[in-house]
Protein backbone atom coordinates (compact mmCIF):
# COMPACT_ATOMS: atom_id res chain seq x y z
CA UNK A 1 36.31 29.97 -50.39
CA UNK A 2 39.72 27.97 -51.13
CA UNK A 3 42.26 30.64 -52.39
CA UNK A 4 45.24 30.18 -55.30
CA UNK A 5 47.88 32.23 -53.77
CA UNK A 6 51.67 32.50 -55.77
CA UNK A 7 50.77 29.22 -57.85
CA UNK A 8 51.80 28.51 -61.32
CA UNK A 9 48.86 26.97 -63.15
CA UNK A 10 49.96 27.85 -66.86
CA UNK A 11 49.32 25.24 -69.44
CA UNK A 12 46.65 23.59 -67.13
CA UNK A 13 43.35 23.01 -68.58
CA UNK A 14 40.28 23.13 -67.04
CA UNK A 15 37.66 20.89 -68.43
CA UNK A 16 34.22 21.28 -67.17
CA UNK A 17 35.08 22.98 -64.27
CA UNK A 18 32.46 25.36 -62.20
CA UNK A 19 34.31 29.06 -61.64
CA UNK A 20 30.93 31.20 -60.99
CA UNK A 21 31.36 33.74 -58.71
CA UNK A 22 35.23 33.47 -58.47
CA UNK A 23 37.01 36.36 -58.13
CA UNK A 24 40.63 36.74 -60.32
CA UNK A 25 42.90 39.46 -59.08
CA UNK A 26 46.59 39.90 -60.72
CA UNK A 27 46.15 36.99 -62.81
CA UNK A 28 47.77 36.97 -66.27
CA UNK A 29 45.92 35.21 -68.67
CA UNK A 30 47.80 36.19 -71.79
CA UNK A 31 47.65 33.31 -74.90
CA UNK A 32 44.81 31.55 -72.77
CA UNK A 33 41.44 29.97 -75.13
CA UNK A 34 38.08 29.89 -73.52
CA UNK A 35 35.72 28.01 -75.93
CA UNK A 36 32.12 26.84 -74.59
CA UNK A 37 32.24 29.43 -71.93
CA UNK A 38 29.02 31.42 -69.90
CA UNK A 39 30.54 34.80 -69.62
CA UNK A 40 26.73 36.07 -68.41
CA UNK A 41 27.42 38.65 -65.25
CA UNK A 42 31.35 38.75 -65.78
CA UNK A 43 32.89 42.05 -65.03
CA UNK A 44 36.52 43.13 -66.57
CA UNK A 45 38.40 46.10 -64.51
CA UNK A 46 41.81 47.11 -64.94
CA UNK A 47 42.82 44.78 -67.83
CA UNK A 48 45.10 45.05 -70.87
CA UNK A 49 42.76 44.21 -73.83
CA UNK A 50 45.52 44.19 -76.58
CA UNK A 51 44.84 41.43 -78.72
CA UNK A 52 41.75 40.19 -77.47
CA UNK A 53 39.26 39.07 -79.82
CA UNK A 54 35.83 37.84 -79.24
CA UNK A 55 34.47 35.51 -81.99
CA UNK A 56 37.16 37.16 -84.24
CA UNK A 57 36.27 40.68 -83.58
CA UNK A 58 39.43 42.80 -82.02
CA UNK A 59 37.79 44.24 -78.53
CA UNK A 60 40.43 46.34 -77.60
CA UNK A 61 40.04 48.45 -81.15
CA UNK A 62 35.99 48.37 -80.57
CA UNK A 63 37.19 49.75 -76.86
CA UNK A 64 39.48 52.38 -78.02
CA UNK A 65 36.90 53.97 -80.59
CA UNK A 66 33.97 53.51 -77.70
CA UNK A 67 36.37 55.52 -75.21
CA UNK A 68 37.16 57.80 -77.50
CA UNK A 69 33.53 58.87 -78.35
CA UNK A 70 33.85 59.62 -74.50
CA UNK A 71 36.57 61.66 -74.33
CA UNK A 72 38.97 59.40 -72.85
CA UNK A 73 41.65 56.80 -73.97
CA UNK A 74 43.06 53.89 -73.85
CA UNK A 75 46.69 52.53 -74.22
């Protein structure tokens, strides 16, 4: 596995470009578009959600009413 370590990437694009399996650890993807994406499998830890949308709809609202059915809460 080839590892990214202390690199400045931002305002690269990747165009058709395989990234299965990769594994993204303090990575700030903030004001980054993913369009024609396979997001089948991909698991989100840890992240700030505020002002994500997914085909328009706000996830971190639909996240904050899901947690709060739950009994907990999210910033």
């Amino acid at each position: 596995m080839e590892v990214f370590k202390n690199r400045r990437m931002d305002r690269t694009e990747f165009n058709d470009v395989n990234l299965g399996n990769a594994r993204f650890i303090n990575v700030n993807l903030a004001g980054a578009t993913f369009e024609d994406v396979n997001l089948s499998g991909v698991s989100i830890q840890n992240a700030n959600t505020k002002g994500l949308t997914i085909f328009g709809y706000d996830v971190h609202a639909w996240l904050k009413e899901q947690l709060a059915k739950d009994g907990c809460h999210l910033d």
